[in-house]
PDB file of N, CA and C in Angstrom:
ATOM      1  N   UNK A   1       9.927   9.841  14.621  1.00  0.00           N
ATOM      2  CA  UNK A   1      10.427   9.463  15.951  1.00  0.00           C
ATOM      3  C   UNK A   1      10.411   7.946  16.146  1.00  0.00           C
ATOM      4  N   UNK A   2      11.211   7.577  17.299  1.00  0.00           N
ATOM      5  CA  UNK A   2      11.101   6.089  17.688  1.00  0.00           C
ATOM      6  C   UNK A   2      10.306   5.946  18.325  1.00  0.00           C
ATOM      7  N   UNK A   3      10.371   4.395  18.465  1.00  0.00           N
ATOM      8  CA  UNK A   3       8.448   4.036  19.175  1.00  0.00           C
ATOM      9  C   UNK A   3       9.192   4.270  20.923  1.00  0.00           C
ATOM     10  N   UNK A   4      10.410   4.290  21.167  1.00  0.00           N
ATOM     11  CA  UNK A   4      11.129   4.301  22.355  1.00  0.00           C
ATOM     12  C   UNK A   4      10.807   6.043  23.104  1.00  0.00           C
ATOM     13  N   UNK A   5      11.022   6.857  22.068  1.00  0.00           N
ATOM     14  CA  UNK A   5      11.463   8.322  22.116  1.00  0.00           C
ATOM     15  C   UNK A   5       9.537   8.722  22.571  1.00  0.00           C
ATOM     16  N   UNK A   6       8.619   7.738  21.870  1.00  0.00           N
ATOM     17  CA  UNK A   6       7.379   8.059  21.924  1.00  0.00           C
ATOM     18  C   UNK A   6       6.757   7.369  23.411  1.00  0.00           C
ATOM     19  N   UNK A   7       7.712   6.507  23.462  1.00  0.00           N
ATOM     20  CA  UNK A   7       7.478   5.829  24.864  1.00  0.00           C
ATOM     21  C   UNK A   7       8.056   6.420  26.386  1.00  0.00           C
ATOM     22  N   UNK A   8       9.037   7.374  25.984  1.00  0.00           N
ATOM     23  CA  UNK A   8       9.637   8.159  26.872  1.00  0.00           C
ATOM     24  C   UNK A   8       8.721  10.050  27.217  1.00  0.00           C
ATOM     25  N   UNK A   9       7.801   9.868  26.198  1.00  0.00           N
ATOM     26  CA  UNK A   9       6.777  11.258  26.651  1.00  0.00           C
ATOM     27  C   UNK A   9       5.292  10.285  27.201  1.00  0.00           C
ATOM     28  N   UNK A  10       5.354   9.248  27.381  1.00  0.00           N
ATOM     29  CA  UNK A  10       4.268   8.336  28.104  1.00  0.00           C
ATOM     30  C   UNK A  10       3.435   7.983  27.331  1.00  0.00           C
ATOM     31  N   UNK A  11       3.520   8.131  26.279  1.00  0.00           N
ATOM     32  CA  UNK A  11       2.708   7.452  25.121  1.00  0.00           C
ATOM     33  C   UNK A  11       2.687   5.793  25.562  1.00  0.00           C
ATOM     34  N   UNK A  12       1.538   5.098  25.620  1.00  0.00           N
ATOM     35  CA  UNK A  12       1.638   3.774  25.988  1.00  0.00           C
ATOM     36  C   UNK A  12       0.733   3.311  24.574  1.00  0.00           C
ATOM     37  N   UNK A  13       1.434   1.878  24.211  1.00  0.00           N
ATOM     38  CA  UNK A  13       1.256   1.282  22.882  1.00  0.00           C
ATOM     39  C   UNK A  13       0.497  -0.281  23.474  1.00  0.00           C
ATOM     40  N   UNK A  14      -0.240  -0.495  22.639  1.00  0.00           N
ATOM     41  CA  UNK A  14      -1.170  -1.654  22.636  1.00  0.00           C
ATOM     42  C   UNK A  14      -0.636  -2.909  21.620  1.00  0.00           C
ATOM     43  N   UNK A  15      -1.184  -2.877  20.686  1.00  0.00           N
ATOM     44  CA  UNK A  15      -0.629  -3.830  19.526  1.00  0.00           C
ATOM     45  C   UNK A  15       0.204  -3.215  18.737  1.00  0.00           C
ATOM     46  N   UNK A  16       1.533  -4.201  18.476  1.00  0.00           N
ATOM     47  CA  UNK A  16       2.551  -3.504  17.415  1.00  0.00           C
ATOM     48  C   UNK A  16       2.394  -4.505  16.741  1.00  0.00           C
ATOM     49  N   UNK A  17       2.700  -4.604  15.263  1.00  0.00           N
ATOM     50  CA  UNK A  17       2.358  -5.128  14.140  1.00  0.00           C
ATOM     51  C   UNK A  17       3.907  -4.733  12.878  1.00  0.00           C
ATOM     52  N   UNK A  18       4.557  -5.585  13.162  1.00  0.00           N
ATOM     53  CA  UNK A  18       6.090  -5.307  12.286  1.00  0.00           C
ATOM     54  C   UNK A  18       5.875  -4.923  10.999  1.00  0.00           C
ATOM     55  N   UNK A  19       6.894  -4.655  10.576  1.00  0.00           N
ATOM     56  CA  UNK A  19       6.202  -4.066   9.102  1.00  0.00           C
ATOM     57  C   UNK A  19       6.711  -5.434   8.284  1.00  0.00           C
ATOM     58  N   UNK A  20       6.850  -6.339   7.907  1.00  0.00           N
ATOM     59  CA  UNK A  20       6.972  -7.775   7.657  1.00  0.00           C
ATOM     60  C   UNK A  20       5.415  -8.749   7.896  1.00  0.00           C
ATOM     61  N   UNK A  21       4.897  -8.247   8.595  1.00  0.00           N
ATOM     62  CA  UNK A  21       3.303  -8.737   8.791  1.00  0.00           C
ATOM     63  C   UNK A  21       2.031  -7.741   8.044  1.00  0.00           C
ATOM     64  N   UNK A  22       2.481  -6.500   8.052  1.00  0.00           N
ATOM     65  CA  UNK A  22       1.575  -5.424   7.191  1.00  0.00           C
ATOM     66  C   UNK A  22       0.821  -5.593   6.196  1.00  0.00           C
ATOM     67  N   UNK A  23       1.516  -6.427   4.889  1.00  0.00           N
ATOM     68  CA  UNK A  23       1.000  -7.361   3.830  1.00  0.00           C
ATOM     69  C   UNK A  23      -0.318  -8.331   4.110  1.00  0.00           C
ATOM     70  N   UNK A  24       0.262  -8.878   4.916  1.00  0.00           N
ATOM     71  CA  UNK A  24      -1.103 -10.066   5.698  1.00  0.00           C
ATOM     72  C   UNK A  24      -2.339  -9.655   6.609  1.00  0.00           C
ATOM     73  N   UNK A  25      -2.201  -8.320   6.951  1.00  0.00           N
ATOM     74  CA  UNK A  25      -3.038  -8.009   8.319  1.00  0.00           C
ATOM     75  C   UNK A  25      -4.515  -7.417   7.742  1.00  0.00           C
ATOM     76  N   UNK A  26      -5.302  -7.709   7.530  1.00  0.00           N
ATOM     77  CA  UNK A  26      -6.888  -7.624   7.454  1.00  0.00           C
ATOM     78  C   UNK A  26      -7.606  -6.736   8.174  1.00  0.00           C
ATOM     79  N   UNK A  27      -8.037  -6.067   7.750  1.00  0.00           N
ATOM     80  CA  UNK A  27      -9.145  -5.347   8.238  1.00  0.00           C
ATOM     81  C   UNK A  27      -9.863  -5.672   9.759  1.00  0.00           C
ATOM     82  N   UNK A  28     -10.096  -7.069   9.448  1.00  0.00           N
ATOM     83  CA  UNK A  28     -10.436  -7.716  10.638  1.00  0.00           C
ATOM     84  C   UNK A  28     -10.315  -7.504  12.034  1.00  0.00           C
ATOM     85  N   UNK A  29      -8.942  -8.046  11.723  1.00  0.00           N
ATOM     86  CA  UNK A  29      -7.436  -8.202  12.309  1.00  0.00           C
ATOM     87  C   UNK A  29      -7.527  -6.996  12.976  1.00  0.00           C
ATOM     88  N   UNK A  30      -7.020  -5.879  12.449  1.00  0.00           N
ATOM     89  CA  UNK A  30      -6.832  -4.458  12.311  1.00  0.00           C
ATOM     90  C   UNK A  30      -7.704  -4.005  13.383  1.00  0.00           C
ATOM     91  N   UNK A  31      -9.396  -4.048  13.068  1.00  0.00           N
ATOM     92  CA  UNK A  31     -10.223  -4.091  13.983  1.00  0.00           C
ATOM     93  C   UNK A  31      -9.984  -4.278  15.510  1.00  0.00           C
ATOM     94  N   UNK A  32     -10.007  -5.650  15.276  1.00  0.00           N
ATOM     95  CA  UNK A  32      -9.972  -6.389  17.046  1.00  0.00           C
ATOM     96  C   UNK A  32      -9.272  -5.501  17.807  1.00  0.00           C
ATOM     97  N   UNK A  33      -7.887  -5.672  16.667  1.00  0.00           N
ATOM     98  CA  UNK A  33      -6.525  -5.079  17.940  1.00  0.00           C
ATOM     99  C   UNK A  33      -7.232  -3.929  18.544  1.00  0.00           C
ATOM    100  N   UNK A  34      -7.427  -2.595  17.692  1.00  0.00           N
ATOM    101  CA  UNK A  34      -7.568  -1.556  17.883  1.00  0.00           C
ATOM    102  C   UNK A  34      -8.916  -2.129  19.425  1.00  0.00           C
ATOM    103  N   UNK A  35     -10.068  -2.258  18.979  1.00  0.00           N
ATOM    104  CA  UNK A  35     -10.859  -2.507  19.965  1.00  0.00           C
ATOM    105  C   UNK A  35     -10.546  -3.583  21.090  1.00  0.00           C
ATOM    106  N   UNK A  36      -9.259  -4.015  21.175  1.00  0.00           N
ATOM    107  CA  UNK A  36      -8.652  -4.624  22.447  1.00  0.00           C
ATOM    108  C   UNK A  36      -7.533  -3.776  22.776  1.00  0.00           C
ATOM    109  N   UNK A  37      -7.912  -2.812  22.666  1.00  0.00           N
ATOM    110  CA  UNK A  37      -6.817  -1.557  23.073  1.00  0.00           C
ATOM    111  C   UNK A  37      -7.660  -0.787  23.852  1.00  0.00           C
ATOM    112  N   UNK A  38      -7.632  -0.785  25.295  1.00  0.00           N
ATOM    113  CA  UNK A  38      -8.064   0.429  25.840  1.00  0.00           C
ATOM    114  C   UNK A  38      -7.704   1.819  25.354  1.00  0.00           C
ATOM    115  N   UNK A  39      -8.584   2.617  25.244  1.00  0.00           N
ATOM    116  CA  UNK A  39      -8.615   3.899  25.091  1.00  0.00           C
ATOM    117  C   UNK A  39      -7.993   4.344  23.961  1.00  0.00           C
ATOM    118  N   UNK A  40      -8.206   3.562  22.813  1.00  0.00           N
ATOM    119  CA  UNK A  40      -7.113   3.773  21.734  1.00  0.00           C
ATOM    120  C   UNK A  40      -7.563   5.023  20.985  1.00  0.00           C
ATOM    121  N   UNK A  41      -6.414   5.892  20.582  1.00  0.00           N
ATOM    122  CA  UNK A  41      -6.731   7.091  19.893  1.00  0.00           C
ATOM    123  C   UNK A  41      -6.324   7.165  18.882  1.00  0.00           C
ATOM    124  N   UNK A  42      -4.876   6.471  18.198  1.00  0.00           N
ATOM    125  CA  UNK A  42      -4.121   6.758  17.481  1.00  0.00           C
ATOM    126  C   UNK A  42      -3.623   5.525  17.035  1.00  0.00           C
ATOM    127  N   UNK A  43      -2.923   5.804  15.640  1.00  0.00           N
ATOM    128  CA  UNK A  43      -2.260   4.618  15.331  1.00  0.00           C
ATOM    129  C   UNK A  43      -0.640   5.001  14.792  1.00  0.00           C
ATOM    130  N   UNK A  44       0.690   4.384  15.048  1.00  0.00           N
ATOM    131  CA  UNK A  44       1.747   4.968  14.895  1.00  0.00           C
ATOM    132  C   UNK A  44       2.754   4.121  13.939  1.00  0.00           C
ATOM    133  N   UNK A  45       2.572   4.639  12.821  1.00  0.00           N
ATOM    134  CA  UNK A  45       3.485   4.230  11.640  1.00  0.00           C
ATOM    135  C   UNK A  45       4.909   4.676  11.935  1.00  0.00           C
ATOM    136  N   UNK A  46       5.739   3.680  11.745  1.00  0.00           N
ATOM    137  CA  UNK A  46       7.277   3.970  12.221  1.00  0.00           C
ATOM    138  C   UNK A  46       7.709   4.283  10.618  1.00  0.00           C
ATOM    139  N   UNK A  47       8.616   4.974  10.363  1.00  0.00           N
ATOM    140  CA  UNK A  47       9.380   5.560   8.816  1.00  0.00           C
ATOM    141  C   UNK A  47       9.473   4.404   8.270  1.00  0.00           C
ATOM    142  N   UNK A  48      10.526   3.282   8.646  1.00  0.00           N
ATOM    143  CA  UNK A  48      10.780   2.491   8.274  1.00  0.00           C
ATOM    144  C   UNK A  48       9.579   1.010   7.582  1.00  0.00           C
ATOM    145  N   UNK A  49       8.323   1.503   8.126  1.00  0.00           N
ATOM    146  CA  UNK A  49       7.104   0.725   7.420  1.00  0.00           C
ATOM    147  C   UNK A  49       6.546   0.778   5.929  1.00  0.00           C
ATOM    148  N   UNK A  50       7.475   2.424   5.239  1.00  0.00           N
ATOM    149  CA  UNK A  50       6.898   2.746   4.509  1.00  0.00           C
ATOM    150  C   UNK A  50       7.276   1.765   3.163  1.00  0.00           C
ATOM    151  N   UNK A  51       8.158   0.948   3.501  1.00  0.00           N
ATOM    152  CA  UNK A  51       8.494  -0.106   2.376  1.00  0.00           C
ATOM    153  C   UNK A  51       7.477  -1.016   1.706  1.00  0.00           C
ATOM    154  N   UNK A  52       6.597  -0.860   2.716  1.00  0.00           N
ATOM    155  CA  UNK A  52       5.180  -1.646   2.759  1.00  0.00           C
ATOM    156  C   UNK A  52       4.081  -0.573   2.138  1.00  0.00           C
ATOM    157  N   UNK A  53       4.317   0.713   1.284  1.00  0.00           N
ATOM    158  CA  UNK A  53       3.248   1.455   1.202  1.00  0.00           C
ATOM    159  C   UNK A  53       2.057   1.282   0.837  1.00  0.00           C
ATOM    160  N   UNK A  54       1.885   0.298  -0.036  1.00  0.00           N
ATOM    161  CA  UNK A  54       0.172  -0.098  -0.176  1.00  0.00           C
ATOM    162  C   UNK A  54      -0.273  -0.677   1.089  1.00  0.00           C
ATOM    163  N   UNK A  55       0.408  -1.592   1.730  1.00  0.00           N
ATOM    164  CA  UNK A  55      -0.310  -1.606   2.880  1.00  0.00           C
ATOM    165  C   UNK A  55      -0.162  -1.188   3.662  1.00  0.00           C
ATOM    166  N   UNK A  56       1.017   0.551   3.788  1.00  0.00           N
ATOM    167  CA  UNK A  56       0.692   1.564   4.720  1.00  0.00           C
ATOM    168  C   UNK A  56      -0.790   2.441   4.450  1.00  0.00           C
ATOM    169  N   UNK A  57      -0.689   2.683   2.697  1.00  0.00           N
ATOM    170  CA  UNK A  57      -2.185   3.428   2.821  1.00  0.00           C
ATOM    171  C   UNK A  57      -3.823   2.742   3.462  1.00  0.00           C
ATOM    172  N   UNK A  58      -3.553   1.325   3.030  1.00  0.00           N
ATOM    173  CA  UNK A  58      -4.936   0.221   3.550  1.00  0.00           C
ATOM    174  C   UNK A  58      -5.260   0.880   4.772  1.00  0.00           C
ATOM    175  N   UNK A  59      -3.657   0.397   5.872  1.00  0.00           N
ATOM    176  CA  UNK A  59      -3.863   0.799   7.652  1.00  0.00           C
ATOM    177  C   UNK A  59      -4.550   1.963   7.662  1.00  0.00           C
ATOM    178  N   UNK A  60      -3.912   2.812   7.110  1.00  0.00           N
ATOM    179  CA  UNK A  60      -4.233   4.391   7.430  1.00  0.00           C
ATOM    180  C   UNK A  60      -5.523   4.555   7.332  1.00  0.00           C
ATOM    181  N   UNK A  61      -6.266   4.206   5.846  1.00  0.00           N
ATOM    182  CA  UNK A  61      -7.780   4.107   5.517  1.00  0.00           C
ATOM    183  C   UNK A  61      -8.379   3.690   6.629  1.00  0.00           C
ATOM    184  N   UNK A  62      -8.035   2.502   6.651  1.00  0.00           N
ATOM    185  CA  UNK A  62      -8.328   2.091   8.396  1.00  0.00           C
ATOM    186  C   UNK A  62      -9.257   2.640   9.761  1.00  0.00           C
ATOM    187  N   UNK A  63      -7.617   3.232   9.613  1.00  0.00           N
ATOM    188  CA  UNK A  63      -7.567   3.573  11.058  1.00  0.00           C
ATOM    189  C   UNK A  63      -8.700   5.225  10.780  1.00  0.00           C
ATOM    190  N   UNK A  64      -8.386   6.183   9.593  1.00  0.00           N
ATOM    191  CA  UNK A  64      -9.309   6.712   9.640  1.00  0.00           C
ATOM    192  C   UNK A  64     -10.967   6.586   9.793  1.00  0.00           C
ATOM    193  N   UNK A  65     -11.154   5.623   9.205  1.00  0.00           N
ATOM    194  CA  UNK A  65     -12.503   4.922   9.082  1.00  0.00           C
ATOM    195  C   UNK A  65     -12.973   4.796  10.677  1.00  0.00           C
ATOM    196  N   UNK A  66     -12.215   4.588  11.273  1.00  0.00           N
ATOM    197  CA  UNK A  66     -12.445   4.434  13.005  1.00  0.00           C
ATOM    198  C   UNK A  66     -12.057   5.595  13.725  1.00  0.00           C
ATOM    199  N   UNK A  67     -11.727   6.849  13.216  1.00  0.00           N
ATOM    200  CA  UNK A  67     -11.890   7.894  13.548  1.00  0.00           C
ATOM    201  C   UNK A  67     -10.341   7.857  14.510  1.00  0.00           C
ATOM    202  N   UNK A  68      -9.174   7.226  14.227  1.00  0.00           N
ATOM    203  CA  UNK A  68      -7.865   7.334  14.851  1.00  0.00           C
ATOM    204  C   UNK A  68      -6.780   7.923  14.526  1.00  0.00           C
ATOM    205  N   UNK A  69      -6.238   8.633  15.398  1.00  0.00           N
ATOM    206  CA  UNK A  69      -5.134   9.606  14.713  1.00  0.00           C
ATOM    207  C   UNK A  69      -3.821   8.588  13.912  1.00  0.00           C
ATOM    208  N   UNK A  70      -2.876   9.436  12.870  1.00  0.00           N
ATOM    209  CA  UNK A  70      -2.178   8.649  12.272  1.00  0.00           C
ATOM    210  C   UNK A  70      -0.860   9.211  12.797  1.00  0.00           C
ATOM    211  N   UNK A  71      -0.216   9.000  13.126  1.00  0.00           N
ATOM    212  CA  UNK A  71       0.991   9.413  13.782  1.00  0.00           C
ATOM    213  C   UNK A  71       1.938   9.176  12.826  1.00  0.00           C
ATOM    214  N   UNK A  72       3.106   9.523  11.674  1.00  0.00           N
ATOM    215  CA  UNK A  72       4.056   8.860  11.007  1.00  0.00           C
ATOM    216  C   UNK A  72       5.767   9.657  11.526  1.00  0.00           C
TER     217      UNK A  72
END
C-alpha cells in the first residue's frame, strides 16, 4: 500500500526516512526517531525501498529489537 492509502485509514506517521538515505541511517539515528515518535508501534517499509535490501533487513532487525511492528 501507499503511505497516502495508509494515511487515509488514520494511520499517523512520525519520521519518514527516503529510501536514498537508508544506506546512511544508524542504529542510532533509527533509535531517536522511533523514541521521538509518540506512541510508536510500527515501522512502514514502502515496496519501492526494497532496492535498498541490506539496509531494508538492518531497519527491520531494528525495529524488531524494539519490539515494532513491520508493515511492508
Amino acid at each position: 500500500p501507499r503511505f497516502s492509502d495508509f494515511a487515509m485509514q488514520g494511520v499517523c506517521f512520525g519520521h519518514m526516512i527516503p529510501s536514498y538515505a537508508l544506506p546512511y541511517i544508524k542504529k542510532d539515528i533509527f533509535k531517536e526517531a522511533v523514541e521521538k515518535t509518540p506512541n510508536c508501534t510500527a515501522v512502514v517499509i514502502h515496496k519501492k525501498s526494497r532496492e535498498n535490501e541490506s539496509s531494508i533487513d538492518e531497519v527491520s532487525e531494528w525495529a524488531r529489537d524494539m519490539g515494532l511492528e513491520i508493515i511492508m
